[in-house]
C-alpha atoms as a PDB file:
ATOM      1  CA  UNK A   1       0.000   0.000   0.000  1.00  0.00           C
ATOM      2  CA  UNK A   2       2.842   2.370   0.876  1.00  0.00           C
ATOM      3  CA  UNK A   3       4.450   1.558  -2.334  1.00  0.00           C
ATOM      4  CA  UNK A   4       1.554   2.636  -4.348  1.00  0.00           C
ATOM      5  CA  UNK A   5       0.665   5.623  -2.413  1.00  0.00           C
ATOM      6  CA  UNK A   6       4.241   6.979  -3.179  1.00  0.00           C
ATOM      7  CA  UNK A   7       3.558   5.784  -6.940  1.00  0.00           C
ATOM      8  CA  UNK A   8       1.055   7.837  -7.249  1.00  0.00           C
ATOM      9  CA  UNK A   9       2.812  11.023  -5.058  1.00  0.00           C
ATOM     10  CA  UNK A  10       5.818  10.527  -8.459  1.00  0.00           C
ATOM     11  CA  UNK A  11       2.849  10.208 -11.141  1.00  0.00           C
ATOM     12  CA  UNK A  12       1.202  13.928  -9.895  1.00  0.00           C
ATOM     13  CA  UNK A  13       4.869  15.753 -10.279  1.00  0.00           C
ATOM     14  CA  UNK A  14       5.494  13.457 -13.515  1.00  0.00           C
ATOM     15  CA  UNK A  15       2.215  15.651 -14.969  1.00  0.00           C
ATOM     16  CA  UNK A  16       2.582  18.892 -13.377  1.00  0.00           C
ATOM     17  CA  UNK A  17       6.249  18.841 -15.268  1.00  0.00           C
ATOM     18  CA  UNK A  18       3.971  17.512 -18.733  1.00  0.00           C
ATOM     19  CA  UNK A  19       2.120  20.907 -18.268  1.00  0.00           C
ATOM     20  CA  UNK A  20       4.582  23.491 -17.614  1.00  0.00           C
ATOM     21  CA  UNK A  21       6.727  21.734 -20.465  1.00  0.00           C
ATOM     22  CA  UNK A  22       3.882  22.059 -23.010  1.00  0.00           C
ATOM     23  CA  UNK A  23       3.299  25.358 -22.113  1.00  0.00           C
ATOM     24  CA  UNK A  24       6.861  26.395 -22.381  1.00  0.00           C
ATOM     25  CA  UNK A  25       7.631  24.346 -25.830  1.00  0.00           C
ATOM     26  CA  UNK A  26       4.691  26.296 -26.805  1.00  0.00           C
ATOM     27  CA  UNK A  27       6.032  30.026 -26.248  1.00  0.00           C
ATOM     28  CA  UNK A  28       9.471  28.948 -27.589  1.00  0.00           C
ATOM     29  CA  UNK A  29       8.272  27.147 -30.792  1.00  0.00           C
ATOM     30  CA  UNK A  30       6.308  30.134 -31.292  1.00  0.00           C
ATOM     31  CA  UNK A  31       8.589  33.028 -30.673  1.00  0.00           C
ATOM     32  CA  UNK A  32      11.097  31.121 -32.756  1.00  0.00           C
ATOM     33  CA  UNK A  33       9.067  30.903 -35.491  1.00  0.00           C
ATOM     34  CA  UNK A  34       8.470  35.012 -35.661  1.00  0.00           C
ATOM     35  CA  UNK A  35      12.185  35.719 -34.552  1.00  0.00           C
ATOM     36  CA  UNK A  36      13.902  32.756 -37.063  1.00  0.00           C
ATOM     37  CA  UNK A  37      15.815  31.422 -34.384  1.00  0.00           C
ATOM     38  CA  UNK A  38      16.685  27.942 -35.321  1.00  0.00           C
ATOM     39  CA  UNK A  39      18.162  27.474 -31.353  1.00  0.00           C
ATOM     40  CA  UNK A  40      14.693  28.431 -30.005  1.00  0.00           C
ATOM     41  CA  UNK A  41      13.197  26.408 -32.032  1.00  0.00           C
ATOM     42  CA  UNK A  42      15.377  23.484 -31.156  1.00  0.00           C
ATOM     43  CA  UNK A  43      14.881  24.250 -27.507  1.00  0.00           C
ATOM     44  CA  UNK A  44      10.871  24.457 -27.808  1.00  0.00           C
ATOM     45  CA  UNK A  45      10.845  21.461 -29.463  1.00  0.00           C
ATOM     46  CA  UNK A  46      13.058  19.821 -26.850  1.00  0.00           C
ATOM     47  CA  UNK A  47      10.646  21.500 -24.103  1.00  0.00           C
ATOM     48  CA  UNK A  48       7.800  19.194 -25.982  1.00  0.00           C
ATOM     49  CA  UNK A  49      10.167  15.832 -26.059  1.00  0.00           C
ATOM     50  CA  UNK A  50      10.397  15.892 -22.323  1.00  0.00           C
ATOM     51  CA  UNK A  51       6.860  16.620 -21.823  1.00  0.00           C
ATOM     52  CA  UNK A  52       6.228  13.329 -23.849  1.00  0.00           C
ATOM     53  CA  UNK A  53       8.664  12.253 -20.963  1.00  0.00           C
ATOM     54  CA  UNK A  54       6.947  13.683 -18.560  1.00  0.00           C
ATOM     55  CA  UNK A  55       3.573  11.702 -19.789  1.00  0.00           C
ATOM     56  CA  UNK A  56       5.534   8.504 -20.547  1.00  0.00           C
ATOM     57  CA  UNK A  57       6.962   8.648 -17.000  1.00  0.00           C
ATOM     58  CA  UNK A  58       3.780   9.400 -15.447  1.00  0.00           C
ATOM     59  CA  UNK A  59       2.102   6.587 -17.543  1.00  0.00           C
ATOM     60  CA  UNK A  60       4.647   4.186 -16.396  1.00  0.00           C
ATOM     61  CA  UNK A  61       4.256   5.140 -12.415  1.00  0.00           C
ATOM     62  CA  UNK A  62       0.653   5.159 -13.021  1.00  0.00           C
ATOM     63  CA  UNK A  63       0.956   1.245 -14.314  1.00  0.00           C
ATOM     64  CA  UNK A  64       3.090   0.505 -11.325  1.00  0.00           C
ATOM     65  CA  UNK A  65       0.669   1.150  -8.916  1.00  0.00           C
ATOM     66  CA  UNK A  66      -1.308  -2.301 -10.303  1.00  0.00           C
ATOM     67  CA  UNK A  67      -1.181  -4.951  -8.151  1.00  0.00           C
ATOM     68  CA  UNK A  68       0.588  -8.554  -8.753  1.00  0.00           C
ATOM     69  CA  UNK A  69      -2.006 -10.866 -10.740  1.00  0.00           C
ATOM     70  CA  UNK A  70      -1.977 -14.312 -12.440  1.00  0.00           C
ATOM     71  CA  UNK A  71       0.508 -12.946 -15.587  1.00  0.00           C
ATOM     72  CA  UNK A  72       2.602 -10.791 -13.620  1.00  0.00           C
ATOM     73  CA  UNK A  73       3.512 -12.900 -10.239  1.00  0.00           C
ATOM     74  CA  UNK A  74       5.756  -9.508  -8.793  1.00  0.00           C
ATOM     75  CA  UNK A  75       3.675  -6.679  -9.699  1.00  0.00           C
ATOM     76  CA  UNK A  76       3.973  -4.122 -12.637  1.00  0.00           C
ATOM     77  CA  UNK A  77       6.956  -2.151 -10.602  1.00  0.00           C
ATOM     78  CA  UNK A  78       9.400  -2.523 -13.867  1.00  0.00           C
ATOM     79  CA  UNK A  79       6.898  -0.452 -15.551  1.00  0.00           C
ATOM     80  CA  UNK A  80       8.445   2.421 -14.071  1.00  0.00           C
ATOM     81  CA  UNK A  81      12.170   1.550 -15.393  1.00  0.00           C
ATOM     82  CA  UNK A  82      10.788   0.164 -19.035  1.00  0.00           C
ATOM     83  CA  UNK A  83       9.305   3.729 -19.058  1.00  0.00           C
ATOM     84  CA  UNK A  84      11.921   5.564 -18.590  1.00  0.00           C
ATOM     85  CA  UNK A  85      13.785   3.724 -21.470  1.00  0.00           C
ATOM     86  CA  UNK A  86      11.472   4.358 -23.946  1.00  0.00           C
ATOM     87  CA  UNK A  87      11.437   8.103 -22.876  1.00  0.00           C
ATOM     88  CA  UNK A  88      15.553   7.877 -23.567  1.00  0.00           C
ATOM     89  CA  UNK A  89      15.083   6.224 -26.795  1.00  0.00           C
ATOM     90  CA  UNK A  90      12.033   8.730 -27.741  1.00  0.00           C
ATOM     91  CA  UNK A  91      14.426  11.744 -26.796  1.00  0.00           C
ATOM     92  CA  UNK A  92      17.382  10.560 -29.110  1.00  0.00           C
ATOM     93  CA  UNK A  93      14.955  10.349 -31.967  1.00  0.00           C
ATOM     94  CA  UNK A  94      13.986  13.548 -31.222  1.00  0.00           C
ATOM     95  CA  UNK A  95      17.426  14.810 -30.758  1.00  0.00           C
ATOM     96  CA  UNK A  96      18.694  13.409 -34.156  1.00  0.00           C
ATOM     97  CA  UNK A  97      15.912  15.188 -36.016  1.00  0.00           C
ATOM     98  CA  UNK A  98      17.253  18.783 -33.726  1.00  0.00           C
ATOM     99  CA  UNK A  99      20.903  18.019 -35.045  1.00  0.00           C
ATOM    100  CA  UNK A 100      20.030  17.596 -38.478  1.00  0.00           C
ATOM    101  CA  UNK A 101      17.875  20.975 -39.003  1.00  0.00           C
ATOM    102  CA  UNK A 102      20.873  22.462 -37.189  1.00  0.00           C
ATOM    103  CA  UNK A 103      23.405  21.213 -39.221  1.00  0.00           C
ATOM    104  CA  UNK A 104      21.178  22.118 -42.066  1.00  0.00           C
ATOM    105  CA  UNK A 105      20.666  25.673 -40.960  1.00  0.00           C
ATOM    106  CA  UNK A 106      24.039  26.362 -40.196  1.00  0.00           C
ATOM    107  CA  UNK A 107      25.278  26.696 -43.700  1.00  0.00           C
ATOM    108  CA  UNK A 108      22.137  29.162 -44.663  1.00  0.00           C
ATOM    109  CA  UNK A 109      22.093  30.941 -41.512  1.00  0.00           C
ATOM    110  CA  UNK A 110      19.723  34.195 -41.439  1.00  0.00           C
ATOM    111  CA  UNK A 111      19.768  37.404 -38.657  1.00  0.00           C
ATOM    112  CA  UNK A 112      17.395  37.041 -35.939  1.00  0.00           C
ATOM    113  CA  UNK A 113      14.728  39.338 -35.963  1.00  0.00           C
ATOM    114  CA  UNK A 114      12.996  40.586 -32.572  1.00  0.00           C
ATOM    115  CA  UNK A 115      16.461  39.099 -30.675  1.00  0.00           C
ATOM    116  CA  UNK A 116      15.172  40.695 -27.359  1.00  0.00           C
ATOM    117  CA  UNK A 117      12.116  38.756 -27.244  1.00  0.00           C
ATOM    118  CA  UNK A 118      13.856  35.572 -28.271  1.00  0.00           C
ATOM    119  CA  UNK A 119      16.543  36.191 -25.477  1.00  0.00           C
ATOM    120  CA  UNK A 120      13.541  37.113 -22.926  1.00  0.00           C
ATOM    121  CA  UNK A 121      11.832  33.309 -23.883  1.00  0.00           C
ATOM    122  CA  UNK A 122      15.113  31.605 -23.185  1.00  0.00           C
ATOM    123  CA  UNK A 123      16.505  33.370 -19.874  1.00  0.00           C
ATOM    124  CA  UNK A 124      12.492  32.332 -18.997  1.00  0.00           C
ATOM    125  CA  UNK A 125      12.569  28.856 -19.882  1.00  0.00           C
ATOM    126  CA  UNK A 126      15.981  28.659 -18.263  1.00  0.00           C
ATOM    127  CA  UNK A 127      14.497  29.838 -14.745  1.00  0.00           C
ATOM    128  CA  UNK A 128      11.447  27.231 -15.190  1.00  0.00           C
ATOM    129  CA  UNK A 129      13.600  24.663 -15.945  1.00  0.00           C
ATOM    130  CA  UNK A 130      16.280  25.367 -12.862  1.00  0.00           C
ATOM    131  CA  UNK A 131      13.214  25.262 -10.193  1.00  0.00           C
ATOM    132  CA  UNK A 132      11.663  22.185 -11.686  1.00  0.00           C
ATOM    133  CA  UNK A 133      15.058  20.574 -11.498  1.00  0.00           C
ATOM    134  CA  UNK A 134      15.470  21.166  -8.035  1.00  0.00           C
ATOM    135  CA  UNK A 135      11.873  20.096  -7.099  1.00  0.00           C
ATOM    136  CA  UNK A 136      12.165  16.833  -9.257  1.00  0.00           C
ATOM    137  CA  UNK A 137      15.525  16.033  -7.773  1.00  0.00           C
ATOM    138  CA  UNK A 138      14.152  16.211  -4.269  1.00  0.00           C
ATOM    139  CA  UNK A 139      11.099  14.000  -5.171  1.00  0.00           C
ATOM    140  CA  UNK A 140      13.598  11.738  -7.402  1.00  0.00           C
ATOM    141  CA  UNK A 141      15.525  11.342  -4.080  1.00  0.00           C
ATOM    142  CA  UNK A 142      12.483  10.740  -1.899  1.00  0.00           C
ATOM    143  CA  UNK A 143      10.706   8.026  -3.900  1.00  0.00           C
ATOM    144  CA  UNK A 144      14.049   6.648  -5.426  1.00  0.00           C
ATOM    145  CA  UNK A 145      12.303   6.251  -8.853  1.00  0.00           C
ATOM    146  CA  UNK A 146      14.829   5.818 -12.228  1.00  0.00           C
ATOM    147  CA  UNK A 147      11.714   7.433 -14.278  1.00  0.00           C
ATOM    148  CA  UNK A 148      11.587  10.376 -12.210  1.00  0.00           C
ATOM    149  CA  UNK A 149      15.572  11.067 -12.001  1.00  0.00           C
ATOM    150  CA  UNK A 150      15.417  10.464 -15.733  1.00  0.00           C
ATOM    151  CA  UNK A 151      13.078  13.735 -15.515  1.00  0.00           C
ATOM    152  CA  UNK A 152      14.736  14.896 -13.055  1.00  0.00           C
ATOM    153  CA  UNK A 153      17.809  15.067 -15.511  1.00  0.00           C
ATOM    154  CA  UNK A 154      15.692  15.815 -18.287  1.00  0.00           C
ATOM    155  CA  UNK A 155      15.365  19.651 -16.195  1.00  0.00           C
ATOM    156  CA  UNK A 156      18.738  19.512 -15.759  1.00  0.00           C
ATOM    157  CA  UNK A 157      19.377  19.309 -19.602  1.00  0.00           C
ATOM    158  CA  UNK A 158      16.502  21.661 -20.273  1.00  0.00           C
ATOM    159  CA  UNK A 159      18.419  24.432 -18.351  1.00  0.00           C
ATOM    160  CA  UNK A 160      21.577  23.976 -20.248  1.00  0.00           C
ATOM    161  CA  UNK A 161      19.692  23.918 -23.312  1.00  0.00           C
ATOM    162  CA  UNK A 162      17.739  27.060 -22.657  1.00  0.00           C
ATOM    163  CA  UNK A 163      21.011  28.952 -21.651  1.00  0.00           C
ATOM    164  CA  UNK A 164      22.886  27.390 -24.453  1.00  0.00           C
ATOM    165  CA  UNK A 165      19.904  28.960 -26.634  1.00  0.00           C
ATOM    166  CA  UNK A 166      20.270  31.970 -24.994  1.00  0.00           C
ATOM    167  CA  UNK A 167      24.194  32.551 -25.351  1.00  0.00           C
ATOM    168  CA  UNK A 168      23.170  31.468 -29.258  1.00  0.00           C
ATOM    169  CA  UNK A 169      20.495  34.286 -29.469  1.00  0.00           C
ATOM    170  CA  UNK A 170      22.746  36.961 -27.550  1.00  0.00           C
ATOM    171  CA  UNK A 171      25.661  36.064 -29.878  1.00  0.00           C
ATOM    172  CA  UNK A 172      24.282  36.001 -33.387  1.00  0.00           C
ATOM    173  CA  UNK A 173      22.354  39.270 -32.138  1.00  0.00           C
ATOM    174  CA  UNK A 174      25.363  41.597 -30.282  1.00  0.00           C
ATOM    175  CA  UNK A 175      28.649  39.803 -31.953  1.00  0.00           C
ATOM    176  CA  UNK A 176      26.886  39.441 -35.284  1.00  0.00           C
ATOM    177  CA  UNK A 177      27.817  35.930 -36.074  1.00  0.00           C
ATOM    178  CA  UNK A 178      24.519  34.133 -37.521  1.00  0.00           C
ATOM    179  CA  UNK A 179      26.048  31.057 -37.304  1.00  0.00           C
ATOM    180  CA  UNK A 180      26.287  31.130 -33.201  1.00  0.00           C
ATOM    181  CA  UNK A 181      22.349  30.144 -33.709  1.00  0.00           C
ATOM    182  CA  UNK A 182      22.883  26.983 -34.993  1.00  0.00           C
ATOM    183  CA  UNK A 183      25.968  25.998 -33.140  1.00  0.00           C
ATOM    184  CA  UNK A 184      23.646  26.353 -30.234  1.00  0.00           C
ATOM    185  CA  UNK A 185      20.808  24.063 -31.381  1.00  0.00           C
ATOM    186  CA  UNK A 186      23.695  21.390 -32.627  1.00  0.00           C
ATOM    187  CA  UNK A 187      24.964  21.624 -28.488  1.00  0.00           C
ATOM    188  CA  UNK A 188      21.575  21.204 -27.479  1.00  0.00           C
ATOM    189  CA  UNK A 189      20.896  17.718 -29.653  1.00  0.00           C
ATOM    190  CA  UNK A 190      24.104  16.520 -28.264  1.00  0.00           C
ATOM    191  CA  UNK A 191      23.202  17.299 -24.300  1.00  0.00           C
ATOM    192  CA  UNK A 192      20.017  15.421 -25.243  1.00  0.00           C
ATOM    193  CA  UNK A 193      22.097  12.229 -26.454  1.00  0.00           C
ATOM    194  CA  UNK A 194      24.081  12.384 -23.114  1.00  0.00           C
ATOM    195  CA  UNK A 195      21.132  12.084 -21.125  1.00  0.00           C
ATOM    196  CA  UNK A 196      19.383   9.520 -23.249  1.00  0.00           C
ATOM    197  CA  UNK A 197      22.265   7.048 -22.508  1.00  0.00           C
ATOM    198  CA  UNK A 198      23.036   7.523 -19.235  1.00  0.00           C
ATOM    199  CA  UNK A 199      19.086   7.228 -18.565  1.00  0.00           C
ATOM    200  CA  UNK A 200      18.999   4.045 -21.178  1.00  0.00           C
ATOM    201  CA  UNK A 201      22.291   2.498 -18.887  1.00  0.00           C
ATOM    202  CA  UNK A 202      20.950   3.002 -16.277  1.00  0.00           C
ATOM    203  CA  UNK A 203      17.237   1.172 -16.856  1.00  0.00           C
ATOM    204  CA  UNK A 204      19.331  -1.388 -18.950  1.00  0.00           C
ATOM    205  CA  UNK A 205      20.673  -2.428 -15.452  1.00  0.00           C
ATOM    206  CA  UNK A 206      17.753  -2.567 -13.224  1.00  0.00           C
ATOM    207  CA  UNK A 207      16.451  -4.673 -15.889  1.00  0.00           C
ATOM    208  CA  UNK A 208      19.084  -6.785 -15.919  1.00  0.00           C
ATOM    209  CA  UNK A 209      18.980  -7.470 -12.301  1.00  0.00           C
ATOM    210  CA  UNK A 210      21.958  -5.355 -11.742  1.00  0.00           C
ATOM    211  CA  UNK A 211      21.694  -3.603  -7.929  1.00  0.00           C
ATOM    212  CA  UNK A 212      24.790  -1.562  -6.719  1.00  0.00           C
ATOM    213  CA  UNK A 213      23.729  -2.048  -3.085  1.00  0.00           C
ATOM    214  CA  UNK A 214      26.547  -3.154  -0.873  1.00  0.00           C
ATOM    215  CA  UNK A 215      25.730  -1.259   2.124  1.00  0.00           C
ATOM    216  CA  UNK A 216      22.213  -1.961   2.105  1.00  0.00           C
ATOM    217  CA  UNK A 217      23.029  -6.341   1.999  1.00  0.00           C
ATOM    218  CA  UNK A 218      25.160  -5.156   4.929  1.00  0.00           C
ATOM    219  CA  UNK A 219      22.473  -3.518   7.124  1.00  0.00           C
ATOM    220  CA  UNK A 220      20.043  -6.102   6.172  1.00  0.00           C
ATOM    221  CA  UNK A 221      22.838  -8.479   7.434  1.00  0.00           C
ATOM    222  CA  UNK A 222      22.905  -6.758  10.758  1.00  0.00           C
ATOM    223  CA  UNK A 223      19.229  -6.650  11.386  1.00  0.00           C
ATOM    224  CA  UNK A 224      18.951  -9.914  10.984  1.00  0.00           C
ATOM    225  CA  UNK A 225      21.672 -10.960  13.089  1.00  0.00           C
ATOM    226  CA  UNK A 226      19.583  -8.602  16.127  1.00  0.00           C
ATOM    227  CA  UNK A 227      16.950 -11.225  15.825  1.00  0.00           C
ATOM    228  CA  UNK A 228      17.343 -13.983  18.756  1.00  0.00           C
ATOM    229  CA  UNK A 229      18.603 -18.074  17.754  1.00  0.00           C
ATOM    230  CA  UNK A 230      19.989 -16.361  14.590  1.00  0.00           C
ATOM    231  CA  UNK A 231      23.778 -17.917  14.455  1.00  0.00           C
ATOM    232  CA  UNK A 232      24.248 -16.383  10.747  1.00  0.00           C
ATOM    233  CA  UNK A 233      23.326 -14.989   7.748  1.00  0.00           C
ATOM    234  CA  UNK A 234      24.110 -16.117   4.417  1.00  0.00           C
ATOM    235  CA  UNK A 235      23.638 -14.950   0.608  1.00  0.00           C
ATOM    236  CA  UNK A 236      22.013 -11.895   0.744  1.00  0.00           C
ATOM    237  CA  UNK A 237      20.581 -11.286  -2.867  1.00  0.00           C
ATOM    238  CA  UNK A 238      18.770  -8.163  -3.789  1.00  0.00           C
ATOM    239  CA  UNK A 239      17.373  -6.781  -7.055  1.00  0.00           C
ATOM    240  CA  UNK A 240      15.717  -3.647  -8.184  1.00  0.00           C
ATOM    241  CA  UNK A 241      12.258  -3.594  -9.709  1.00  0.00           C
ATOM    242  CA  UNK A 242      11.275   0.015 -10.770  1.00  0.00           C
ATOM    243  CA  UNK A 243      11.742   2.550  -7.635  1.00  0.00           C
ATOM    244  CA  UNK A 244      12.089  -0.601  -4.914  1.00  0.00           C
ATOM    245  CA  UNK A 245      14.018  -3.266  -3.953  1.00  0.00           C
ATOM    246  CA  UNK A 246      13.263  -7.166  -3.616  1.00  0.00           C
ATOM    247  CA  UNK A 247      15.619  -9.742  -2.435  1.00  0.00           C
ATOM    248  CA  UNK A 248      15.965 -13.223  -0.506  1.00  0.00           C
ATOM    249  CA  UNK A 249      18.868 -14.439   2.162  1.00  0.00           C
ATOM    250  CA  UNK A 250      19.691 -17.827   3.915  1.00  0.00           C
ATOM    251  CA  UNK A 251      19.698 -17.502   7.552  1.00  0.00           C
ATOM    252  CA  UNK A 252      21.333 -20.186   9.537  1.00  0.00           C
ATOM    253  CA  UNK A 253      19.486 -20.490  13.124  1.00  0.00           C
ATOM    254  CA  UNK A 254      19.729 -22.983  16.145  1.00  0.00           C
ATOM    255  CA  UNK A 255      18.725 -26.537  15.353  1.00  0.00           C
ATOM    256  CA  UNK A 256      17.319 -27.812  18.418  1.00  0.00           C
ATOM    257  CA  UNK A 257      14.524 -25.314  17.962  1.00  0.00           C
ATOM    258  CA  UNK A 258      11.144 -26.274  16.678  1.00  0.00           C
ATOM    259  CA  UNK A 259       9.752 -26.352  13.330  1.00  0.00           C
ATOM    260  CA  UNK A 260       7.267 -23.084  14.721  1.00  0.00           C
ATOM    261  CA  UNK A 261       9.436 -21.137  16.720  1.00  0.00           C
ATOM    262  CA  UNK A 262      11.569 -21.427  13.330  1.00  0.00           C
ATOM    263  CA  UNK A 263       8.423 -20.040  11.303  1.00  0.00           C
ATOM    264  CA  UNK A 264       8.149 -17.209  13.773  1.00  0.00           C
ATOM    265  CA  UNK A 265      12.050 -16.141  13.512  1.00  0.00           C
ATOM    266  CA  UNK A 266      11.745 -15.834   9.516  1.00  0.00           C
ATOM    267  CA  UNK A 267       8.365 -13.603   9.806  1.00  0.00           C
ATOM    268  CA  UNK A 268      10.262 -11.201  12.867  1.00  0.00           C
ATOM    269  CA  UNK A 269      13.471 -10.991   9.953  1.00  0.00           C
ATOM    270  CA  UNK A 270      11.408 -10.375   7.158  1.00  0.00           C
ATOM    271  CA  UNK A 271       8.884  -7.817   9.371  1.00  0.00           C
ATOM    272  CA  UNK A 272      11.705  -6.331  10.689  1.00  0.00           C
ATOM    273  CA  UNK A 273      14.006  -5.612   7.209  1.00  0.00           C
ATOM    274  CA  UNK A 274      10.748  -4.001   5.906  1.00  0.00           C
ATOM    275  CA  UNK A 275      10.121  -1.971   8.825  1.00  0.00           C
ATOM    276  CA  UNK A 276      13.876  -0.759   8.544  1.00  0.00           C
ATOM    277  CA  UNK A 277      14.287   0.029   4.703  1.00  0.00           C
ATOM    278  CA  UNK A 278      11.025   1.370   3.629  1.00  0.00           C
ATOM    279  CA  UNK A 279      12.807   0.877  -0.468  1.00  0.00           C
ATOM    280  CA  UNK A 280      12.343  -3.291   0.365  1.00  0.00           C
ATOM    281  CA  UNK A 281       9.360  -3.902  -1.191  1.00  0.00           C
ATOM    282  CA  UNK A 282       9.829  -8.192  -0.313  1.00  0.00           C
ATOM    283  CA  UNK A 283      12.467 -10.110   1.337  1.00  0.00           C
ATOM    284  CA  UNK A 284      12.224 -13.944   1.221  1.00  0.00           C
ATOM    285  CA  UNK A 285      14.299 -15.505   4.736  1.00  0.00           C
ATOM    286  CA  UNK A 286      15.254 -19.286   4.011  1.00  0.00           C
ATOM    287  CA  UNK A 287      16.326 -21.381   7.053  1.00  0.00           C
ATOM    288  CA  UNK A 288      18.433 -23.570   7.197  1.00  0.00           C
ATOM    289  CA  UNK A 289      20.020 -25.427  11.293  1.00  0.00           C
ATOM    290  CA  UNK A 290      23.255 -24.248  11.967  1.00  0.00           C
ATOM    291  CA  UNK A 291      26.706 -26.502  10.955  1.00  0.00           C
ATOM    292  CA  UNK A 292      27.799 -28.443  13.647  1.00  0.00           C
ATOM    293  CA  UNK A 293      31.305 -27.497  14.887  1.00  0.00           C
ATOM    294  CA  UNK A 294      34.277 -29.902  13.303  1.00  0.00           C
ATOM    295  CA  UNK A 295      35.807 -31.266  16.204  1.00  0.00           C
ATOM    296  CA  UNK A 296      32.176 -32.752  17.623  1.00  0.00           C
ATOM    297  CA  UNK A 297      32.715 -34.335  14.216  1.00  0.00           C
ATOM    298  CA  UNK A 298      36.283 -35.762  14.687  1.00  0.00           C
ATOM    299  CA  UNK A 299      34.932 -37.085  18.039  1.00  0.00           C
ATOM    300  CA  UNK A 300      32.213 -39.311  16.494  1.00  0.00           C
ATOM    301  CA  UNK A 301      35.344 -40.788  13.880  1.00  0.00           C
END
């Protein structure tokens, strides 16, 4: 239940960013137009690939939130990290078609009419795009969701691209070089193939059952060591699935205890480990009697 609730908490700032993105993309793509900047253009279009982000990512959390059925035995968590690929992969698509009309661009570059208003639109967008970085990145942190650090980067980009569009405007307008324009909307397609493969790495991982967690398997170690009759704790394997964490250990207990006091030690681990890490969404305790000490064995030879 807790899992879903905060689901749903990542899916409301996944569409509050869709919003302010569309309505962003909109004033660039549309100043650009009337001021021929082929940078602002570039960046309003890039405003309206990371809304479809945005909406992929909230799509994705939204799915999560399912519960486990008959088809899918763990739950629809991974929704969250397939999401986030496809958003990468959608962006580089996106950033190809940016570098080409650059490129293009650059060799028939024009002057910039209405420069001030074009500069005004991307010191804006800039702003917009430094707060919602530093909101996402908090709630990025709080749920520990790929999708929503992949947006959370995604503002991160969109400020560099908005200043980079900027310095592009401001040049080709006060140093008189047309070309700075398209320089700056080639820049931009190239921060937006940066992100898409870290963010594509990254979901490529979890995917893969890949979990850089070392100091996690060591607390979970320790808590389960606090619990009484437990004589050691064995194979601690975790793996993410979208924003959480699921996992299974073998934990080596006293063998003259009984079959239910044994029951009731694996339920206190597994209560407990959940209690303590609230990004465990299921631990799985297997146990197993303690090995009897070599020399008792010599003895009986």
């Amino acid at each position: 239940m807790q899992q879903r609730e905060e689901l749903a908490k990542g899916g409301a700032v996944a569409s509050k960013s869709f919003t302010i993105l569309v309505l962003v993309g909109i004033a660039e793509v549309i100043v650009g137009i009337f001021s021929a900047s082929i940078a602002l253009i570039a960046d309003g279009v890039h405003s309206f690939s990371d809304a479809a982000v945005s909406l992929i990512v909230w799509l994705g959390l939204r799915l999560s939130r399912k519960s486990a059925d008959g088809k899918f035995h763990f739950g629809y968590y991974r929704v969250e990290t397939f999401s986030s690929m496809v958003a990468a992969i959608f962006m580089s698509i996106l950033g190809a078609i940016i570098l080409y009309e650059s490129y293009q661009v650059l060799f028939y570059s024009r002057p910039i009419v209405n420069a001030e208003i074009a500069m005004i639109v991307a010191l804006a967008a800039t702003v917009i795009a430094v707060i919602m970085s530093i909101f996402k990145r908090r709630e990025a942190r709080k749920f520990d969701s790929l999708a929503l650090k992949a947006d959370a980067f995604n503002s991160v980009k969109d400020f560099l691209t908005s200043f980079t569009a900027f310095i592009g405007i401001a040049a080709s307008r006060y140093l008189g070089i047309t070309q700075t324009d398209s320089v700056a909307g080639i820049i931009i397609a190239f921060f937006i193939f940066a992100v898409s493969y870290y963010i594509i790495k990254e979901a490529s991982l979890v995917l893969m059952d890949a979990c850089s967690c070392t100091e996690i398997i060591s607390d979970i170690e320790n808590v389960a060591k606090s619990v009484p009759h437990v004589k050691s704790v064995q194979d601690v394997r975790l793996r993410k699935i979208g924003p959480y964490v699921m996992g299974d250990m073998r934990v080596e207990i006293d063998g003259t205890i009984t079959v239910n006091e044994a029951h009731k030690i694996q339920i206190e681990i597994e209560e407990k480990v959940k209690q303590e890490f609230d990004e465990v969404a299921e631990i799985k305790v297997r146990i197993e009697p303690a090995k009897t000490g070599d020399k008792r064995e010599e003895k009986q030879r």
